[in-house]
Protein backbone atom coordinates (compact mmCIF):
# COMPACT_ATOMS: atom_id res chain seq x y z
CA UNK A 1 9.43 -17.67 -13.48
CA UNK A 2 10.67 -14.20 -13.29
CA UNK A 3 9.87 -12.07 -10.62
CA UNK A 4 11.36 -8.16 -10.09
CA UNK A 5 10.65 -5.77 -7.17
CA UNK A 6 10.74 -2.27 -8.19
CA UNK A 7 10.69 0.81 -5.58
CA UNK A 8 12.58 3.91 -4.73
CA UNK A 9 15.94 4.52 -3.59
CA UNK A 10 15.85 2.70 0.22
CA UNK A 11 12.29 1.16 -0.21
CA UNK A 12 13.70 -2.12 0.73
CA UNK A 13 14.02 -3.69 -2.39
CA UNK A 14 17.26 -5.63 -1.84
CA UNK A 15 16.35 -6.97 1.46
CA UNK A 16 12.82 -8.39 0.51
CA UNK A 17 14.65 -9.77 -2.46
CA UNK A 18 17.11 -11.94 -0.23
CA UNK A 19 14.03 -13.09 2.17
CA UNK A 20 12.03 -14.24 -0.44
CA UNK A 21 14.59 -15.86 -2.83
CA UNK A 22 15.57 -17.97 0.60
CA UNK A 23 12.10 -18.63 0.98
CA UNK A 24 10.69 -19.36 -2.30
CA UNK A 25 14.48 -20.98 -3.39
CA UNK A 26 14.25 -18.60 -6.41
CA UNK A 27 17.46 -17.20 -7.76
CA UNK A 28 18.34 -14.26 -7.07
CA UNK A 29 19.39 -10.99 -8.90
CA UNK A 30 21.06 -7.89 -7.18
CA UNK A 31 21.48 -4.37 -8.99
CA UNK A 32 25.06 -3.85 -9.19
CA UNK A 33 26.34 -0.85 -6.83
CA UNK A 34 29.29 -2.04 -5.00
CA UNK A 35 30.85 -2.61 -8.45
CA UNK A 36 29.33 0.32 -10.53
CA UNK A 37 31.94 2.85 -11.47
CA UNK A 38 29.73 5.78 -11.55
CA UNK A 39 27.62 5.63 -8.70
CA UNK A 40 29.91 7.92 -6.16
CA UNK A 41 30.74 9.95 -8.83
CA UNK A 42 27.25 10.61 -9.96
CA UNK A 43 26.13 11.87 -6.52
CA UNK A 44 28.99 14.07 -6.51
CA UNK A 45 28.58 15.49 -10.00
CA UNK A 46 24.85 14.48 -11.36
CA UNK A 47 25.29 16.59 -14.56
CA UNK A 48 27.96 15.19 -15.25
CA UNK A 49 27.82 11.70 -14.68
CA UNK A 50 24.07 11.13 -15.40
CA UNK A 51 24.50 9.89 -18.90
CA UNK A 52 27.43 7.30 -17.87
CA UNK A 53 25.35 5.90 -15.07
CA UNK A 54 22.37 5.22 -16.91
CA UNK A 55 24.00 3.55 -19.50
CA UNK A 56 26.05 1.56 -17.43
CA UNK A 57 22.48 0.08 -15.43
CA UNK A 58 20.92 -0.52 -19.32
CA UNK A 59 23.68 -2.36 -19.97
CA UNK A 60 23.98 -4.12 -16.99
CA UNK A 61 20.31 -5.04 -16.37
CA UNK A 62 19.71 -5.61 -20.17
CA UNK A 63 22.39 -8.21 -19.55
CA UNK A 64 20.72 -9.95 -16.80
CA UNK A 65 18.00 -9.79 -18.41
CA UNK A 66 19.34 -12.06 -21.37
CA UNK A 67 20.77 -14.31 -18.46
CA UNK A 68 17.56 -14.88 -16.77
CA UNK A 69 15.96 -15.84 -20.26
CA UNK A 70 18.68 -18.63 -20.79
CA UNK A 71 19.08 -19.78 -17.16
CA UNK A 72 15.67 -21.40 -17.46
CA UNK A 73 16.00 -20.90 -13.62
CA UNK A 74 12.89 -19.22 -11.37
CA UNK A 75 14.46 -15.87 -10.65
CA UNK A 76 14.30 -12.55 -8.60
CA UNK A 77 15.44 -9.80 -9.63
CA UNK A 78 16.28 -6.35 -7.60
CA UNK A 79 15.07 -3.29 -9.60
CA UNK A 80 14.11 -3.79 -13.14
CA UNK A 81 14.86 -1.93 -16.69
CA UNK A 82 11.78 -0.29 -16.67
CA UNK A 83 12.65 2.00 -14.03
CA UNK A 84 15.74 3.33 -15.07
CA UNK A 85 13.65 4.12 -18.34
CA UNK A 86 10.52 5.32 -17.25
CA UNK A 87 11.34 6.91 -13.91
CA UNK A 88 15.50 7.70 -13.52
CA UNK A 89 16.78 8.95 -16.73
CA UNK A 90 13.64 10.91 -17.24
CA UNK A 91 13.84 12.46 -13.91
CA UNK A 92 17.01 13.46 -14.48
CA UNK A 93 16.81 15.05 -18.01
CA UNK A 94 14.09 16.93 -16.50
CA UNK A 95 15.69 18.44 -13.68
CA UNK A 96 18.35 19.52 -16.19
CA UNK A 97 20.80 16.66 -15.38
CA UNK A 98 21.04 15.08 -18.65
CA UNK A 99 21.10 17.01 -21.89
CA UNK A 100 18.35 16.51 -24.60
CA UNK A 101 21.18 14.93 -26.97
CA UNK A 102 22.27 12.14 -24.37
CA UNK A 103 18.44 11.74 -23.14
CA UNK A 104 17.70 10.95 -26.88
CA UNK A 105 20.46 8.90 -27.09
CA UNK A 106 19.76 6.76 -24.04
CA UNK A 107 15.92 6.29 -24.84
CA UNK A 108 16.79 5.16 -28.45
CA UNK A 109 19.24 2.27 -26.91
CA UNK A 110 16.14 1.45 -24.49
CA UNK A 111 13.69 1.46 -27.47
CA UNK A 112 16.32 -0.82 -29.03
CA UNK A 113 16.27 -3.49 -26.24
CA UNK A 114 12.73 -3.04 -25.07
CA UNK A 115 11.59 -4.90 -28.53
CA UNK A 116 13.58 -7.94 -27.17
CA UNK A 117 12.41 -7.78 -23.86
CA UNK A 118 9.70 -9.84 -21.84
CA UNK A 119 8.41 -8.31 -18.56
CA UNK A 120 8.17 -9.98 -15.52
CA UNK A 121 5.93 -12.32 -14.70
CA UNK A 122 5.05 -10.56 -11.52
CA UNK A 123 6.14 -7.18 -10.71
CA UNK A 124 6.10 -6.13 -7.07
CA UNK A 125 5.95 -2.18 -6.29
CA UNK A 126 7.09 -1.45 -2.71
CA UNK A 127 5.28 1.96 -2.38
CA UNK A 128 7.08 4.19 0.37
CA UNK A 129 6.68 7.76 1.69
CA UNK A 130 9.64 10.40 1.55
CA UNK A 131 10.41 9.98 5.51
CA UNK A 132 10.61 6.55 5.60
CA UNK A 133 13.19 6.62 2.33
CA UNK A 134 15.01 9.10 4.18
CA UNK A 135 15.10 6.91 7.45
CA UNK A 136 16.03 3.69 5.82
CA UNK A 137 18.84 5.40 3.89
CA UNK A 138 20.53 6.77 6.93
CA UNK A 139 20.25 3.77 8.71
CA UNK A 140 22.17 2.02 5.73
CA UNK A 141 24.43 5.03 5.91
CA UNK A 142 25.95 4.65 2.28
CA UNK A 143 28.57 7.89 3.03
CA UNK A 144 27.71 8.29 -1.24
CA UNK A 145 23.93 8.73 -0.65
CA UNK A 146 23.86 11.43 2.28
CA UNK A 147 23.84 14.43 -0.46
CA UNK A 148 20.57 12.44 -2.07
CA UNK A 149 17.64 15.84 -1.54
CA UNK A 150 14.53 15.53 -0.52
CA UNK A 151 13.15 17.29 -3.85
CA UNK A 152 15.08 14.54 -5.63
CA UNK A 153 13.83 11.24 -3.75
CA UNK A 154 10.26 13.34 -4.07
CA UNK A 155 10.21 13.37 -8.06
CA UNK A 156 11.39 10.05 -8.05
CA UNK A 157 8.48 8.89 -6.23
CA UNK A 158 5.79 10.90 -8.45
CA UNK A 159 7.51 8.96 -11.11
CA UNK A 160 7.20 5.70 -9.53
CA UNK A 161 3.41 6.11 -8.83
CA UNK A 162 2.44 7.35 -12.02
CA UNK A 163 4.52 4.71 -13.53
CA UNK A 164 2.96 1.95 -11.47
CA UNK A 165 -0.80 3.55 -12.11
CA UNK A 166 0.22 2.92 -15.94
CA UNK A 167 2.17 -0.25 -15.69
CA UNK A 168 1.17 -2.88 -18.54
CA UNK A 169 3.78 -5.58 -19.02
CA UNK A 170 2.22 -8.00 -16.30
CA UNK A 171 1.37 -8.73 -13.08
CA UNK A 172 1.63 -5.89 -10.78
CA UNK A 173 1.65 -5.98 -6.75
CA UNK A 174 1.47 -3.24 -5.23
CA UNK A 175 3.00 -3.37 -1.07
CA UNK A 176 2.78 -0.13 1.15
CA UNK A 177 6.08 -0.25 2.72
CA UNK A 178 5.35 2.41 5.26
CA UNK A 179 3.77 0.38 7.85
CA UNK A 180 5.44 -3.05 7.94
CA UNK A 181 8.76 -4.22 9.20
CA UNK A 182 9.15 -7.23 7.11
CA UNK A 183 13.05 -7.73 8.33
CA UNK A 184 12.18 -7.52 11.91
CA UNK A 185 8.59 -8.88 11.99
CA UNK A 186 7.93 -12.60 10.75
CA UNK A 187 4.10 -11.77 10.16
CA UNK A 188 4.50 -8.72 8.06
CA UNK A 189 6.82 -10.77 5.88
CA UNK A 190 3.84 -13.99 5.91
CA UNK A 191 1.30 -11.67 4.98
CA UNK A 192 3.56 -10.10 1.79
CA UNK A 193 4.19 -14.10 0.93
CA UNK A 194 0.41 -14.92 1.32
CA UNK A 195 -0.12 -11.88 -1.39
CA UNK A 196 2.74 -13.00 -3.84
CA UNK A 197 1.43 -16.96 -3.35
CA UNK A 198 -2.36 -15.43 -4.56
CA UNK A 199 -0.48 -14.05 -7.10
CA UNK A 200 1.36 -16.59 -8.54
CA UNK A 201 -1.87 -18.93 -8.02
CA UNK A 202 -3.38 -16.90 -10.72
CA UNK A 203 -0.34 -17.17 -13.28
CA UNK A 204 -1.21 -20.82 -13.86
């Protein structure tokens, strides 16, 4: 069993993955930003450090990925491949952050791995509005993501919805982060379990 949650930058992605690994005892799979590289820099510099970034996520999700196929294991995973794909690299070679020559170069890799990759079984989408981003990332207070704009979290999150309206690879669960407090509040996290249990009902 393989299950991802996708959503924008402070949508609560990592923290609903740790409740419900512990409560489902699924494994579980973090995106890699205390050890990425390129992350500080990139915030700092986005032209410049756009292409390195986004190859260094393919590569590293690709590769858990492959680990989740071979653990045989029931897994969740933090933020998936598709979204770096559909919704970060994209955003950013729009925006005039990545050239046309490393955006080409980047979507042939993807093209490369995508014909060896499975989608989730279930894909949860933790939808969020632009003040509530904003309010979860200060209250993380990352020093790296303070200089993250408004315009930028706001073309993420055209991305994400327009992505999520076309999404095809499997299940998809859609959770409007906006007005529940699943850390704080034991019924808004029941309720999101009761959804994902209905869910996974139907996979069998």
């Amino acid at each position: 069993m393989h299950i991802a949650i996708a959503g924008n930058i402070g949508a609560g992605k990592t923290t609903l993955t740790r409740l419900l690994a512990k409560h489902y005892k699924w494994e579980a799979h973090f995106e890699d930003v205390l050890e990425n590289p390129y992350l500080e820099d990139f915030y700092n510099k986005m032209e410049r450090w756009s292409f390195n970034l986004q190859i260094y996520f393919l590569n590293s999700r690709f590769r858990q990925i492959l680990d989740i196929r071979q653990s045989g294991k029931d897994i969740i995973q933090d933020r998936t491949i598709y979204e770096d794909a559909y919704i970060f690299a994209p955003n950013l070679h729009s925006m005039g952050l990545m050239t046309n020559r490393d955006y080409e170069n980047y979507r042939s890799l993807f093209d490369l791995m995508e014909g060896v990759v499975e989608g989730p079984n279930l894909l949860i989408y933790l939808r969020s509005s632009i003040p509530n981003l904003v309010n979860q990332i200060h209250k993380r207070g990352r020093e790296y993501e303070n200089t993250i704009s408004i315009d930028y979290l706001s073309r993420l999150n055209e991305r994400y919805e327009a992505w999520a309206h076309d999404y095809d690879k499997g299940n998809l669960l859609i959770v409007d982060v906006d007005h529940i407090n699943f850390v704080d509040n034991p019924e808004d996290l029941g309720t999101i379990i009761n959804r994902i249990d209905a869910e996974l009902n139907g996979l069998f």
